[in-house]
N, C-alpha and C. Protein backbone atom coordinates (compact mmCIF):
# COMPACT_ATOMS: atom_id res chain seq x y z
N UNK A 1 124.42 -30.13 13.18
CA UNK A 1 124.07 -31.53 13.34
C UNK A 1 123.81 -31.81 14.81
N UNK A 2 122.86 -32.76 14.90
CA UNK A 2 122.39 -33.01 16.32
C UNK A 2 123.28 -33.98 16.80
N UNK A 3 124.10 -33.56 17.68
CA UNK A 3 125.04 -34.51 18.57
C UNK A 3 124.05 -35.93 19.68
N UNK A 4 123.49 -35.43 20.33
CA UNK A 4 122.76 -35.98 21.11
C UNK A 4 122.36 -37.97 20.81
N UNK A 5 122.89 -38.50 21.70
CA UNK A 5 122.83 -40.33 21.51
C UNK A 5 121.30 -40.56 21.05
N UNK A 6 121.05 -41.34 20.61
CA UNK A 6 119.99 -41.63 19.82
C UNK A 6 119.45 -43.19 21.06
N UNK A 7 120.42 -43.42 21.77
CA UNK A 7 119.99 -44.68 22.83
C UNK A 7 121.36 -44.99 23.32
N UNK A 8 121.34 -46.22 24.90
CA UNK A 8 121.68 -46.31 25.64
C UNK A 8 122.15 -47.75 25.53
N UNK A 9 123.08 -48.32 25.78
CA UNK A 9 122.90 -49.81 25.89
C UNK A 9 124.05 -49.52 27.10
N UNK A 10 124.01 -51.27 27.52
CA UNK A 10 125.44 -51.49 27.78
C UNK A 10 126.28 -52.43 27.36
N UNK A 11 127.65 -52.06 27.56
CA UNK A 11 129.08 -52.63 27.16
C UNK A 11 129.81 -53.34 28.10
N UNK A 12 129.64 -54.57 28.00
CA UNK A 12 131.14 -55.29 28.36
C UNK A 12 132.48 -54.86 28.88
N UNK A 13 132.72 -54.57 29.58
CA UNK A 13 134.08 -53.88 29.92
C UNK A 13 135.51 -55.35 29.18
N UNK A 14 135.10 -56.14 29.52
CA UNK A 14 136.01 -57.25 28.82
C UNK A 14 136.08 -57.69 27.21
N UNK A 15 134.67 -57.55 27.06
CA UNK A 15 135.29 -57.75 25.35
C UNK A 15 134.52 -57.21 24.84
N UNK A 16 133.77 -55.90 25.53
CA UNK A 16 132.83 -54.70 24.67
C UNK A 16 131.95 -55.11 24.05
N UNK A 17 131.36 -56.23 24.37
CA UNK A 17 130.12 -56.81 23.84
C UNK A 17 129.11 -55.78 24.32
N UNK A 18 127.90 -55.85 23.57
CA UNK A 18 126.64 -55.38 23.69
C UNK A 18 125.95 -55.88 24.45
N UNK A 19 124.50 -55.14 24.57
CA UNK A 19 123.92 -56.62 25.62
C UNK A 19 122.56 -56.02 24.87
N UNK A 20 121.71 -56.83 25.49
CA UNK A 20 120.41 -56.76 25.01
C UNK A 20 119.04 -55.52 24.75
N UNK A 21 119.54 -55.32 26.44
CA UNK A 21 118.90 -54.02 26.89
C UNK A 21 118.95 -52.41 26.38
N UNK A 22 117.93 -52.08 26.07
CA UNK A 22 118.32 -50.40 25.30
C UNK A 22 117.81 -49.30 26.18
N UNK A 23 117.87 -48.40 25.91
CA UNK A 23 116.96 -47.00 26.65
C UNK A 23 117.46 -46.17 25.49
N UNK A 24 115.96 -45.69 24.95
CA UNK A 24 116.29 -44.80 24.31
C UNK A 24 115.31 -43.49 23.91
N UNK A 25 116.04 -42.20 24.46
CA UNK A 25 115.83 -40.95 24.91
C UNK A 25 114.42 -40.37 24.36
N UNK A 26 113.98 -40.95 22.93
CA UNK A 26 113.15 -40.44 22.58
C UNK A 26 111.19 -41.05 22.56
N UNK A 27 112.04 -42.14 23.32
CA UNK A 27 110.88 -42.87 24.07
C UNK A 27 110.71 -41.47 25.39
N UNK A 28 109.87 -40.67 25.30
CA UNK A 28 109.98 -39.69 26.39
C UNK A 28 109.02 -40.35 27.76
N UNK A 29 108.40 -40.80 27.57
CA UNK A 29 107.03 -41.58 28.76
C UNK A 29 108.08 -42.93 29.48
N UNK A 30 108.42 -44.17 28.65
CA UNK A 30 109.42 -44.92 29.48
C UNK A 30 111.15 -45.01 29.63
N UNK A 31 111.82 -43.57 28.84
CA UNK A 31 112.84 -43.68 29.01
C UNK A 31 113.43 -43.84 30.71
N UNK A 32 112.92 -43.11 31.28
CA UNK A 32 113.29 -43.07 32.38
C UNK A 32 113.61 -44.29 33.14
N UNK A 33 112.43 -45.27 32.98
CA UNK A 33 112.51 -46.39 33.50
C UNK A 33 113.08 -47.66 32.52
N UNK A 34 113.27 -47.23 31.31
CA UNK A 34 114.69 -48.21 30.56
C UNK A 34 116.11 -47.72 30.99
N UNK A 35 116.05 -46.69 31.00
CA UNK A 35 117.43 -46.26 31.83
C UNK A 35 117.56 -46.46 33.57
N UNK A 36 117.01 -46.38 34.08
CA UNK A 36 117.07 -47.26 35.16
C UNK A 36 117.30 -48.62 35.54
N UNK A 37 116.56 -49.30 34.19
CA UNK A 37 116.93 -50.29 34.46
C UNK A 37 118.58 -51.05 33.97
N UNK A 38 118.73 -50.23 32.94
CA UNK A 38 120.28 -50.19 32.73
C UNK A 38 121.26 -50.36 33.73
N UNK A 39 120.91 -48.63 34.87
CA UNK A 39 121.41 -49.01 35.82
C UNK A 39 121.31 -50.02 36.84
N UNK A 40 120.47 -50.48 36.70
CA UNK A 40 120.19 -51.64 37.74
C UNK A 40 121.17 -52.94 37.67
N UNK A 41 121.43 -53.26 36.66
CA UNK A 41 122.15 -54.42 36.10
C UNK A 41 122.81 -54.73 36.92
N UNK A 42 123.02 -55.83 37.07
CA UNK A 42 124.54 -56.41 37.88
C UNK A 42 125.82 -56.45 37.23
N UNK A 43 125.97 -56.37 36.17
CA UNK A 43 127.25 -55.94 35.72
C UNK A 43 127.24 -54.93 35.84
N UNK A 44 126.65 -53.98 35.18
CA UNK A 44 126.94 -52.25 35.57
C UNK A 44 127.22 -51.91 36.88
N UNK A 45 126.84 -52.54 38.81
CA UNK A 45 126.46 -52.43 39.20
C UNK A 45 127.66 -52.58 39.95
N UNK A 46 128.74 -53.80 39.62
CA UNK A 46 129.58 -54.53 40.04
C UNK A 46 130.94 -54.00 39.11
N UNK A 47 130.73 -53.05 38.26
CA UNK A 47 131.66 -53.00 37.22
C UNK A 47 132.17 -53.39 35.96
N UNK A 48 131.77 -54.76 35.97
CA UNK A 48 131.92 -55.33 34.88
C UNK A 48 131.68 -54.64 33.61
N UNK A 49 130.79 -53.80 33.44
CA UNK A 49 129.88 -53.06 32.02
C UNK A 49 129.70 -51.59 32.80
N UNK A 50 129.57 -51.09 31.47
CA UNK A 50 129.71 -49.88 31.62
C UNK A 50 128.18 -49.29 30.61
N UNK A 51 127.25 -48.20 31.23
CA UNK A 51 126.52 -47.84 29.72
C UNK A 51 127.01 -46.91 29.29
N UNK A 52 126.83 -47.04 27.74
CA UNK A 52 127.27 -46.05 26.83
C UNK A 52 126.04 -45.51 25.91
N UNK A 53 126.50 -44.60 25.14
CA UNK A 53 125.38 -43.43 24.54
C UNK A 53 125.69 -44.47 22.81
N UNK A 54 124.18 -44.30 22.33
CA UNK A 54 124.97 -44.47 20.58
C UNK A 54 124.13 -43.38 19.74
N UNK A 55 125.13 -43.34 19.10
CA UNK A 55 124.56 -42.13 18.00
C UNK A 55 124.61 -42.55 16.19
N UNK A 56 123.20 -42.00 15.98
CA UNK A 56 123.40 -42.25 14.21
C UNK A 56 124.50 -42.24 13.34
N UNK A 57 125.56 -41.64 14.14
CA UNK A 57 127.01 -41.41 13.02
C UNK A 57 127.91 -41.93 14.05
N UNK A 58 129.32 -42.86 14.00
CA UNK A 58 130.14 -43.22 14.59
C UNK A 58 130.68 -41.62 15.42
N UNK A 59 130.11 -41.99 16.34
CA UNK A 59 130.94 -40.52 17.29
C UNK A 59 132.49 -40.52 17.81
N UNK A 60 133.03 -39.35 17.21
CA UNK A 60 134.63 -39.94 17.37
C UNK A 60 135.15 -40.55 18.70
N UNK A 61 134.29 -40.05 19.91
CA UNK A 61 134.76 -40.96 21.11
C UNK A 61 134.35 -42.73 20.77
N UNK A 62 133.54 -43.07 20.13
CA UNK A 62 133.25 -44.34 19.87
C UNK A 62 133.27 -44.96 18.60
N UNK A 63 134.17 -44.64 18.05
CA UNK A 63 134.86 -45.21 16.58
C UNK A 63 134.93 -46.45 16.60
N UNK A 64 135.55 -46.83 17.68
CA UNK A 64 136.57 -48.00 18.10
C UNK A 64 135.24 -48.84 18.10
N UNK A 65 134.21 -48.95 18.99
CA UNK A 65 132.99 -49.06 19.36
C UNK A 65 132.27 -49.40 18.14
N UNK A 66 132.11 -48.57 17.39
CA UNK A 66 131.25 -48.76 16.16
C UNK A 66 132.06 -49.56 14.90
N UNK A 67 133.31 -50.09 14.91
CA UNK A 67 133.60 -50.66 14.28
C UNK A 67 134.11 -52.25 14.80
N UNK A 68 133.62 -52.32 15.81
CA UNK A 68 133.71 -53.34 16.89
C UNK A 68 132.40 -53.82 16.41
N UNK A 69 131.05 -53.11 16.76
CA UNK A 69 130.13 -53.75 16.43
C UNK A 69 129.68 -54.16 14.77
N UNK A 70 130.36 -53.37 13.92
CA UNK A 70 130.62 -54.38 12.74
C UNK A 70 131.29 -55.60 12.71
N UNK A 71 132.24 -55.62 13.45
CA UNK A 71 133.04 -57.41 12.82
C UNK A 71 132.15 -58.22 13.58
N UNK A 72 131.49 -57.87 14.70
CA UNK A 72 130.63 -59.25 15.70
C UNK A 72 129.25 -59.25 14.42
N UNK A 73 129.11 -58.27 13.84
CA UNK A 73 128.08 -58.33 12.82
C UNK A 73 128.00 -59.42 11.58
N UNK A 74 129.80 -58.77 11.44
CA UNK A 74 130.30 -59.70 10.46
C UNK A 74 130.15 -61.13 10.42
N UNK A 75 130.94 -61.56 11.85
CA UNK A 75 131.16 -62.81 12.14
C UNK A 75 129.80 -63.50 12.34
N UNK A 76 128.70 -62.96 12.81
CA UNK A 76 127.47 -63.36 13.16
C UNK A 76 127.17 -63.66 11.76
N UNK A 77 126.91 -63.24 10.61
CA UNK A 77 126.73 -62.92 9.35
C UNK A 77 127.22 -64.60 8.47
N UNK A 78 128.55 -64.40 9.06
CA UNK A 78 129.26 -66.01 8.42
C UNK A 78 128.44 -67.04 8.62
N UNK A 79 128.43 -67.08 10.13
CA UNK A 79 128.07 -68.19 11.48
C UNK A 79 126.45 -68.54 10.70
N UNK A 80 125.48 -67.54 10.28
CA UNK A 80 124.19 -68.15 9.55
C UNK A 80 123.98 -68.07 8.11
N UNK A 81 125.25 -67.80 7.72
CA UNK A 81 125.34 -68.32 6.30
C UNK A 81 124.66 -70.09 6.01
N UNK A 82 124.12 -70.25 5.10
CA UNK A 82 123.69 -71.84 4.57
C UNK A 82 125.29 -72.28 4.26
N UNK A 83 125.29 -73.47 5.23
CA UNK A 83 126.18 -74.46 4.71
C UNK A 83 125.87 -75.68 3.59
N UNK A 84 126.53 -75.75 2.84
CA UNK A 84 126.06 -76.55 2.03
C UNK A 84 127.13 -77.45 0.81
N UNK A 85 127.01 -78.51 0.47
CA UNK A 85 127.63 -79.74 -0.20
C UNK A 85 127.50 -79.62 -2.00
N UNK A 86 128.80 -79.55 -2.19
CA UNK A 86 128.70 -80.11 -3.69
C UNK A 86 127.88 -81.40 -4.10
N UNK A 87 127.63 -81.71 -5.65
CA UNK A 87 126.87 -83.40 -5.78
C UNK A 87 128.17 -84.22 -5.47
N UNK A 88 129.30 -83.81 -6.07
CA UNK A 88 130.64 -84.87 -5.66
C UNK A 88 130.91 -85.16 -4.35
N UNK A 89 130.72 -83.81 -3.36
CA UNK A 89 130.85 -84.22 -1.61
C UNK A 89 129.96 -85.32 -1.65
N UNK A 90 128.51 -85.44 -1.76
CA UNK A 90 127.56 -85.98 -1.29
C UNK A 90 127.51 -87.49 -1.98
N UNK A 91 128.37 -87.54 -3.37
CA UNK A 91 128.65 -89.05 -3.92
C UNK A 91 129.74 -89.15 -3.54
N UNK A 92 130.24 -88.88 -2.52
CA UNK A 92 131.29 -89.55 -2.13
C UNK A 92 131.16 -89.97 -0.37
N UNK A 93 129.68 -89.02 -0.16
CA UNK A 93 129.33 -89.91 1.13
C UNK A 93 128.39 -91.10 0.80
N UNK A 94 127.59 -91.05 -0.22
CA UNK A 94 126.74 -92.32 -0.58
C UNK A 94 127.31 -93.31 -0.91
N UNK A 95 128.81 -93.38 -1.32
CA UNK A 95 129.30 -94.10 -1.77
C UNK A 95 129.74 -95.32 -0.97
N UNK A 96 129.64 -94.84 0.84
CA UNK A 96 130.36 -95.40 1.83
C UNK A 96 128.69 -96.41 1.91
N UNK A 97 127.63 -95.74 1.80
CA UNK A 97 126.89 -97.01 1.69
C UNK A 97 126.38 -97.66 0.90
N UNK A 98 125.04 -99.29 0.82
CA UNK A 98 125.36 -100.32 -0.16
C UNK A 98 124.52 -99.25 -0.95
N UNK A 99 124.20 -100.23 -2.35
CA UNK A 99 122.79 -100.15 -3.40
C UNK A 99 121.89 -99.78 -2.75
N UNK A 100 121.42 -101.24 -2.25
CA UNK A 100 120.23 -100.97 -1.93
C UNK A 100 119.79 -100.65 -0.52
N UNK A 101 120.06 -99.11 -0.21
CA UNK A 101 119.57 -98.62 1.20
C UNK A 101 118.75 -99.22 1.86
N UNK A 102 119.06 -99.86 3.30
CA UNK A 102 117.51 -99.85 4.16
C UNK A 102 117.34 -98.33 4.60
N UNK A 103 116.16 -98.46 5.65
CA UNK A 103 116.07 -97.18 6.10
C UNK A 103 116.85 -96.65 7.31
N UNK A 104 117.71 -97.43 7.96
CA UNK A 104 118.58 -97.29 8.78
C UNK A 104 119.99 -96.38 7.71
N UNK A 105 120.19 -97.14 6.65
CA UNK A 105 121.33 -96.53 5.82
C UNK A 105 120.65 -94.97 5.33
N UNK A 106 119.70 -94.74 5.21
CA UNK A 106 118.98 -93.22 4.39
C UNK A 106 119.23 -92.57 5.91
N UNK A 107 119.51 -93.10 7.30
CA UNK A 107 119.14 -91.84 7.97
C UNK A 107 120.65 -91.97 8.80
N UNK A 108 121.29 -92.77 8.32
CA UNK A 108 122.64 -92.86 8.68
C UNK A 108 123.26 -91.59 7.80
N UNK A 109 122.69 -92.09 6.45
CA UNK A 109 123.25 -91.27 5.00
C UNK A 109 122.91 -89.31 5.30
N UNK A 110 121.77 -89.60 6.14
CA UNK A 110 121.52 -88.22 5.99
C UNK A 110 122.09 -87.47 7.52
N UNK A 111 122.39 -88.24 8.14
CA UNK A 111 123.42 -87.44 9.78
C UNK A 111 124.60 -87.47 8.94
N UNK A 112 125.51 -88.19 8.21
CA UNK A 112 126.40 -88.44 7.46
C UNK A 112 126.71 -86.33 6.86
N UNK A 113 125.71 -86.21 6.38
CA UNK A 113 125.92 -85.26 5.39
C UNK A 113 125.99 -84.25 5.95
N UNK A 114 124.89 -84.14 7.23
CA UNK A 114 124.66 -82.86 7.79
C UNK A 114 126.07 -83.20 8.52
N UNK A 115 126.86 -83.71 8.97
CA UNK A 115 128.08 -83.76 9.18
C UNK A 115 129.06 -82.91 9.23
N UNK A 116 129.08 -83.60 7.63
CA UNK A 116 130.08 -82.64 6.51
C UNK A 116 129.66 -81.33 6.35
N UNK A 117 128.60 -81.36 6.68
CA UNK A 117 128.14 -79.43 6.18
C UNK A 117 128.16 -79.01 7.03
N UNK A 118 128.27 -79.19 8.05
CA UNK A 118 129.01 -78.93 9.62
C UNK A 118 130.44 -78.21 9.80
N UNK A 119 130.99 -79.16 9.17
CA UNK A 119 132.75 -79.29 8.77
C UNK A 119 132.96 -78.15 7.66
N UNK A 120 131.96 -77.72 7.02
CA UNK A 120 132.55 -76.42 6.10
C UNK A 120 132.61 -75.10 6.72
């Protein structure tokens, strides 16, 4: 099996976050200069971050790593889930206003809701 990182990022030294930037090896024409620019960073530069190698299979030095970047996956995953209201939530916010809506009450009614679907 081919050991060899499949790309480059860098890591957070504080809470092992990822960052944006990649280099990766089999780009053969601009790796050089994505990895440079890695190094260039000001966190890398200053300490803060560190780059690391990633590979197609959790590499046992970076277990920890690769199951790190599942739960921020996870949690990201929740965070754009659709929020959304039962008909009973939503008759029980219409309820706070009259019969007969003006159009001030429909757009009261509707910040009202996105509210609550906020709150879930």
């Amino acid at each position: 099996m081919n050991n060899e990182p499949v790309a480059y990022v860098i890591q957070s030294n504080r809470d092992d976050s990822i960052g944006k930037e990649i280099a990766i090896p089999s780009w053969t024409y601009s790796f050089p200069q994505q990895f440079k620019k890695l190094e260039e960073d000001n966190w890398v530069k200053n300490g803060a971050a560190k780059i690391i190698p990633l590979y197609t299979h959790p590499h046992p030095d970076n277990l920890g790593l690769a199951l790190s970047i599942i739960d921020q996956q996870k949690l990201e995953i929740e965070r754009l889930k659709a929020k959304t209201l039962t008909d009973e939530e939503i008759a029980l916010v219409w309820d706070k206003f009259s019969a007969l809506p003006s159009p001030k009450d429909i757009k009261d009614f509707a910040r009202e809701i996105l509210r609550k679907a906020q709150e879930k």
